[in-house]
Protein backbone atom coordinates (compact mmCIF):
# COMPACT_ATOMS: atom_id res chain seq x y z
CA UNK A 1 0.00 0.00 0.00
CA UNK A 2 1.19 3.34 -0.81
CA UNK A 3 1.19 5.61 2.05
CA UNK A 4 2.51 9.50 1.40
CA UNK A 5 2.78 11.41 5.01
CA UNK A 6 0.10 14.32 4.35
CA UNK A 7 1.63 18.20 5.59
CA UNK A 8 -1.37 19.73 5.67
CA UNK A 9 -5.46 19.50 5.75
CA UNK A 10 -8.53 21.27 6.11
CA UNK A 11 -7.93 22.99 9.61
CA UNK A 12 -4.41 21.36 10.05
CA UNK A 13 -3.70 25.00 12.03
CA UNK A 14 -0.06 23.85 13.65
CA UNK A 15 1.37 23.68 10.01
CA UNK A 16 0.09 27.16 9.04
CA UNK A 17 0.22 29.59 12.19
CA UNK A 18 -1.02 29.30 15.96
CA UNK A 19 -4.27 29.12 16.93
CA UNK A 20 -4.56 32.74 17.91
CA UNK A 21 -4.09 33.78 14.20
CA UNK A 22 -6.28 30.66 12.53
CA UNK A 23 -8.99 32.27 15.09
CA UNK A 24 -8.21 36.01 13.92
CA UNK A 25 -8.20 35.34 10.32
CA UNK A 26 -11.68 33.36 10.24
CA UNK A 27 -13.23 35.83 12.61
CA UNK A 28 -12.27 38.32 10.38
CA UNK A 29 -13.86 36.93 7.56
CA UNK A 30 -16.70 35.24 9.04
CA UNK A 31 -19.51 37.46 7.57
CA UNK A 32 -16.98 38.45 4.10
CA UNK A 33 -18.71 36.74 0.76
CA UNK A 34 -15.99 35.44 -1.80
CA UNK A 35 -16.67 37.57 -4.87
CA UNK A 36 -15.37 35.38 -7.76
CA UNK A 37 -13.31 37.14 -10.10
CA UNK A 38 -14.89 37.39 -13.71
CA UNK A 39 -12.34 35.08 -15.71
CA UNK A 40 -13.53 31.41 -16.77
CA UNK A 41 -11.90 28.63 -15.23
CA UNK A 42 -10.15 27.38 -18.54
CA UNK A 43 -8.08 30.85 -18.95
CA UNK A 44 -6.89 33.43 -16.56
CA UNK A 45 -4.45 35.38 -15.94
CA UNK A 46 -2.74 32.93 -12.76
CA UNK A 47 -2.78 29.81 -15.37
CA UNK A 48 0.92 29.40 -14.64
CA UNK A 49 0.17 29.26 -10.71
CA UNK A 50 -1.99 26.96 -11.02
CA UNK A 51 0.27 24.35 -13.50
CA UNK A 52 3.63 25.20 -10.96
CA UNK A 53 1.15 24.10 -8.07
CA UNK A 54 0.23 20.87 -10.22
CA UNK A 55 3.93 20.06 -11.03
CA UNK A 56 5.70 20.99 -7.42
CA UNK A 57 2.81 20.19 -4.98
CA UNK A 58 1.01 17.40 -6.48
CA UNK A 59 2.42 15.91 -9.10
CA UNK A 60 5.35 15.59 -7.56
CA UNK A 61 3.65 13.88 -4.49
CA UNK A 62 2.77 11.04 -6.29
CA UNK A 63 -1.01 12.41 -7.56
CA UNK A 64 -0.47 10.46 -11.10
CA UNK A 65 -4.20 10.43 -12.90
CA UNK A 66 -3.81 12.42 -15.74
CA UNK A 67 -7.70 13.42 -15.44
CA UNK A 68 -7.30 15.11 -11.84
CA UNK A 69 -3.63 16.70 -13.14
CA UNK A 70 -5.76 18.45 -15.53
CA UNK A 71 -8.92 19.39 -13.53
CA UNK A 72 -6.51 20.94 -11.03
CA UNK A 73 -4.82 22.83 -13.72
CA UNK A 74 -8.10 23.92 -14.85
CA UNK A 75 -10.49 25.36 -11.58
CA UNK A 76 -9.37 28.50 -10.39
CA UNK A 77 -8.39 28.07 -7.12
CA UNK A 78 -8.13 31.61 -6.22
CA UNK A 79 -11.74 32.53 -7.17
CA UNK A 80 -12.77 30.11 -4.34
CA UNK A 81 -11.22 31.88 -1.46
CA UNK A 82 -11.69 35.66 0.39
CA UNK A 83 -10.19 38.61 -1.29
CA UNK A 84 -7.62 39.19 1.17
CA UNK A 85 -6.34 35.63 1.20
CA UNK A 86 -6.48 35.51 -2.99
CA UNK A 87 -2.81 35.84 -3.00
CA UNK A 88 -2.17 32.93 -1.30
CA UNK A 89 -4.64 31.03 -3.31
CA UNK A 90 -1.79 28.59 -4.98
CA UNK A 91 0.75 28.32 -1.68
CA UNK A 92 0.52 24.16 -0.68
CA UNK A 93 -1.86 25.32 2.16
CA UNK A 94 -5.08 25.66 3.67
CA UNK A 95 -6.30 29.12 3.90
CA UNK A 96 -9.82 30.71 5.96
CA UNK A 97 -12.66 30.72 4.10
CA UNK A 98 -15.07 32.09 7.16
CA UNK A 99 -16.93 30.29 9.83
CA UNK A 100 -14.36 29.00 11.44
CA UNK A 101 -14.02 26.64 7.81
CA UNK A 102 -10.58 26.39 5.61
CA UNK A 103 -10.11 25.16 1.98
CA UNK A 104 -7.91 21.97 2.05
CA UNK A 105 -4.34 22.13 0.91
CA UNK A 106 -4.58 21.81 -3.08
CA UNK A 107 -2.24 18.20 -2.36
CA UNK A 108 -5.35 16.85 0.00
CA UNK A 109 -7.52 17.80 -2.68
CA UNK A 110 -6.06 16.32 -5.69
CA UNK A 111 -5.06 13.03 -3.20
CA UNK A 112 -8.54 12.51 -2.06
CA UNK A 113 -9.84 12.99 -5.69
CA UNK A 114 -7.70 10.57 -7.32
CA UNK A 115 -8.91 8.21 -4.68
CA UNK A 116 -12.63 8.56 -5.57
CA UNK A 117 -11.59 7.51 -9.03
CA UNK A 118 -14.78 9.46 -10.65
CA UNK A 119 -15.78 8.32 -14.03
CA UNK A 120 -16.98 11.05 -16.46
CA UNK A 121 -21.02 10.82 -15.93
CA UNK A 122 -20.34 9.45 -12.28
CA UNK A 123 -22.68 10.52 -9.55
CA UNK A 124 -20.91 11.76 -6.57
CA UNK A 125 -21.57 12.99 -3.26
CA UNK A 126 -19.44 15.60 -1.81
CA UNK A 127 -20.24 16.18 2.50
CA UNK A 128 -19.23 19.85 3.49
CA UNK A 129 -19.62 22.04 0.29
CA UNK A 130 -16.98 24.65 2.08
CA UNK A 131 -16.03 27.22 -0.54
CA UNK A 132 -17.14 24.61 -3.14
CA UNK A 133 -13.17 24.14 -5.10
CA UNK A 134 -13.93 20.13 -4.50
CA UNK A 135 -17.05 20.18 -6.16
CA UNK A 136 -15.66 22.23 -8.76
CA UNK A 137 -13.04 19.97 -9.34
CA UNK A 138 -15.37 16.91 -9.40
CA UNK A 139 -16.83 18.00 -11.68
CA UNK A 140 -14.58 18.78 -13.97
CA UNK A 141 -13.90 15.49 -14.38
CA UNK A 142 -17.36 15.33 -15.68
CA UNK A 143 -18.88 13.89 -12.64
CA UNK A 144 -22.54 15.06 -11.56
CA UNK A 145 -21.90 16.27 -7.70
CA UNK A 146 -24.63 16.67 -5.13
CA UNK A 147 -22.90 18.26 -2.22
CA UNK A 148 -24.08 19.14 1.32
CA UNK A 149 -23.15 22.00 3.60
CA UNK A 150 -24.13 22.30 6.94
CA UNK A 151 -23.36 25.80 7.53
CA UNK A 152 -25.81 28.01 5.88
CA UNK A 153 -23.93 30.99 4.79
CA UNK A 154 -21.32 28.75 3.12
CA UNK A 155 -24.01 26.83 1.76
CA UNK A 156 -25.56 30.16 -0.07
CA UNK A 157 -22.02 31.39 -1.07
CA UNK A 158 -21.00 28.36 -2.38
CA UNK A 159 -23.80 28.16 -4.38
CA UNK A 160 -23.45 31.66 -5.90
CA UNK A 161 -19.91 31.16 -6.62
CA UNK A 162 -20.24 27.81 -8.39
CA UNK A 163 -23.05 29.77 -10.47
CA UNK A 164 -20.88 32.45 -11.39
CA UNK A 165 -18.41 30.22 -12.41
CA UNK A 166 -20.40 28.03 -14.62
CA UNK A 167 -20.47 24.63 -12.84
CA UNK A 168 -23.96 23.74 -13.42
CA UNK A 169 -23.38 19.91 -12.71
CA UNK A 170 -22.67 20.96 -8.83
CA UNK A 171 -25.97 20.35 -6.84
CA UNK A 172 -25.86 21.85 -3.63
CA UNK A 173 -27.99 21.73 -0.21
CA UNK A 174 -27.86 23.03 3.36
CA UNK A 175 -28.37 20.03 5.41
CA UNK A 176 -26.16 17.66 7.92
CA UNK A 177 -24.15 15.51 6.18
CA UNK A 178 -24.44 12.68 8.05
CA UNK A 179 -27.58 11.89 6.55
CA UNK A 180 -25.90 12.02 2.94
CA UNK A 181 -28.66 12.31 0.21
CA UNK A 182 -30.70 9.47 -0.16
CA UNK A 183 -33.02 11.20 -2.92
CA UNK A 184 -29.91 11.46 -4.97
CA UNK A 185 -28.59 7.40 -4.06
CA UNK A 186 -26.73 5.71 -4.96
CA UNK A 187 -23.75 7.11 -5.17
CA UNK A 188 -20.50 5.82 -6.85
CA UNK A 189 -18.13 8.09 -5.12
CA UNK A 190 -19.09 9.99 -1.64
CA UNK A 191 -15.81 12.38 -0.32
CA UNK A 192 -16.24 13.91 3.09
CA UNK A 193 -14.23 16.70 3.32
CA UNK A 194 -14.45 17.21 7.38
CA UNK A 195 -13.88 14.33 9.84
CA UNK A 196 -16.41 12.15 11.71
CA UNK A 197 -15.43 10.17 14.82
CA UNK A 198 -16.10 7.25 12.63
CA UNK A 199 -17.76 6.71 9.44
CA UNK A 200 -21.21 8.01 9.03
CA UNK A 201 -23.50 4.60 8.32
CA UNK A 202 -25.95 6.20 5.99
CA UNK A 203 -23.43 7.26 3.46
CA UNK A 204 -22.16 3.67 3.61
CA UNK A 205 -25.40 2.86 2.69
CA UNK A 206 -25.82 5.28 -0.05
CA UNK A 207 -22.68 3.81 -1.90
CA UNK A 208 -23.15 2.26 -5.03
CA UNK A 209 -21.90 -1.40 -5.65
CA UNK A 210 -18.25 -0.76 -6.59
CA UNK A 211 -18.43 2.83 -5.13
CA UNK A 212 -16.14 4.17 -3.46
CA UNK A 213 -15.89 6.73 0.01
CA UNK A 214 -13.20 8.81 0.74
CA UNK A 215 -13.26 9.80 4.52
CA UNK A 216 -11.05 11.13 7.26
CA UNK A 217 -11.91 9.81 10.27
CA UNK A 218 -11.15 9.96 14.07
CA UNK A 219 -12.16 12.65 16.22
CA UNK A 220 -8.45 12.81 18.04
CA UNK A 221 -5.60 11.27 16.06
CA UNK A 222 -7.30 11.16 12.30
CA UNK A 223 -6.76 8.59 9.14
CA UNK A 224 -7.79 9.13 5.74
CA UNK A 225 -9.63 5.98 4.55
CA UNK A 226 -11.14 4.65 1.87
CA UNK A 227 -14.10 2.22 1.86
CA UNK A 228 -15.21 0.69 -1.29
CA UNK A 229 -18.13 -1.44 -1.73
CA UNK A 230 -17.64 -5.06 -3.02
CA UNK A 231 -19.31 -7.95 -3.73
CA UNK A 232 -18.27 -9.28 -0.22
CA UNK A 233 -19.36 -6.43 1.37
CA UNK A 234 -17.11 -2.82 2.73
CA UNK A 235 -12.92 -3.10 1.87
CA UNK A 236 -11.39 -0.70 3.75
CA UNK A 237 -7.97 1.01 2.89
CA UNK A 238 -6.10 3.13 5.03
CA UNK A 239 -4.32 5.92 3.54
CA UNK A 240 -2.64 8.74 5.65
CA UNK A 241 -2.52 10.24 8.81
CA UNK A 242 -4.28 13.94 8.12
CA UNK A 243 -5.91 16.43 10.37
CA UNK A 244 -9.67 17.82 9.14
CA UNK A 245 -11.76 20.22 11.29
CA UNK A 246 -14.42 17.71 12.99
CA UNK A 247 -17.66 17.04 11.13
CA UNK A 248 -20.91 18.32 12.38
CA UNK A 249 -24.28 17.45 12.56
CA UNK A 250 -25.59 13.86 13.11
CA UNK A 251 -27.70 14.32 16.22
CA UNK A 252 -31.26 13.86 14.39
């Protein structure tokens, strides 16, 4: 199994600044919208970001798939994060996106991708929306994405932003994620982009033959997993260590 030690995740603060400033800088933007800049996601002006952050952060990581090389190449990052932070948007990071939420490193995203192993016409379900770059980037791969947010005003920005931007295969909804979404079922990828004490049973259940979940899990010390359905039931590979903010919801 190949294992590749994981620097950095959604909310993995120690790697990026103390505490004091994660708290700050989210405060701070807790109530700012992300205004998407007006270029498409095929051309702008920070292409070349974008394909140095594909060859030095990912690629050379071990990320190999060809199709989620090029997705990350294409989805501009930067139009998914605040203003102030829009500089940053390529740095092999996580970076505030308000409510106490980050965006994943672009290297978590492109590893957790490649491990959902989307086919083009795939339906997927992403749990926690965030600033919506996954979804964006499932799709691009020509998936159709159903993704839930449990925070409201992400929820409502995401959606605005992944209008603006032209991703009309991204289906979004406020809800807890726990619950997945069975009208949608089944699934043949489901990524989970914050981390539940232990795997949610309903979007086990919501997994298509063959399908395949990509899920941190642990609620101290956390492991990046992958559980794909087989004809003898769940096969469950363990990835990484990586550190997620803790997924909510899952009280109803």
């Amino acid at each position: 199994m190949r294992r590749v030690r994981v620097l950095f995740a959604i909310g993995m603060i120690g790697t990026i600044g103390t505490m004091g400033w994660f708290v700050a800088a989210t405060s701070a933007i807790a109530a700012e919208s992300v205004t998407a800049p007006s270029a498409s996601p095929a051309s702008d002006a920070r292409s070349d970001e974008r394909t140095r952050m594909v060859e030095e952060q990912i690629a050379a990581r071990g990320v190999r798939d060809p199709r989620v090389l090029a997705a990350m190449r294409r989805v501009p990052r930067h139009a998914f994060v605040p203003e102030r932070w829009r500089g940053d948007a390529y740095a092999d990071h996580p970076l505030p996106i308000g409510e106490a939420q980050t965006i994943s490193q672009p290297y978590i995203v492109a590893l957790m991708t490649e491990l959902a192993a989307v086919a083009p016409g795939a339906r997927v379900l992403e749990v926690g929306t965030g600033s919506g770059y996954q979804a964006a980037v499932l799709a691009e791969l020509g998936a159709d994405v159903y993704s839930v947010e449990i925070v409201e005003p992400l929820a409502r920005q995401a959606r605005a932003r992944l209008d603006r931007l032209g991703y009309g295969r991204v289906h979004t909804r406020h809800g807890d994620g726990y619950q997945g979404w069975l009208e949608a079922a089944p699934f043949a990828a489901i990524v989970v982009t914050a981390a539940p004490p232990a795997v949610p049973p309903a979007l086990l259940a919501q997994l298509a033959p063959g399908g395949r979940l990509v899920i941190p899990v642990g609620s101290g010390e956390q492991e990046l997993q992958v559980h794909e359905r087989t004809a003898d039931g769940i096969r469950i590979r363990r990835v990484t260590p990586v550190r997620f903010v803790p997924m909510t919801g899952g009280r109803s």
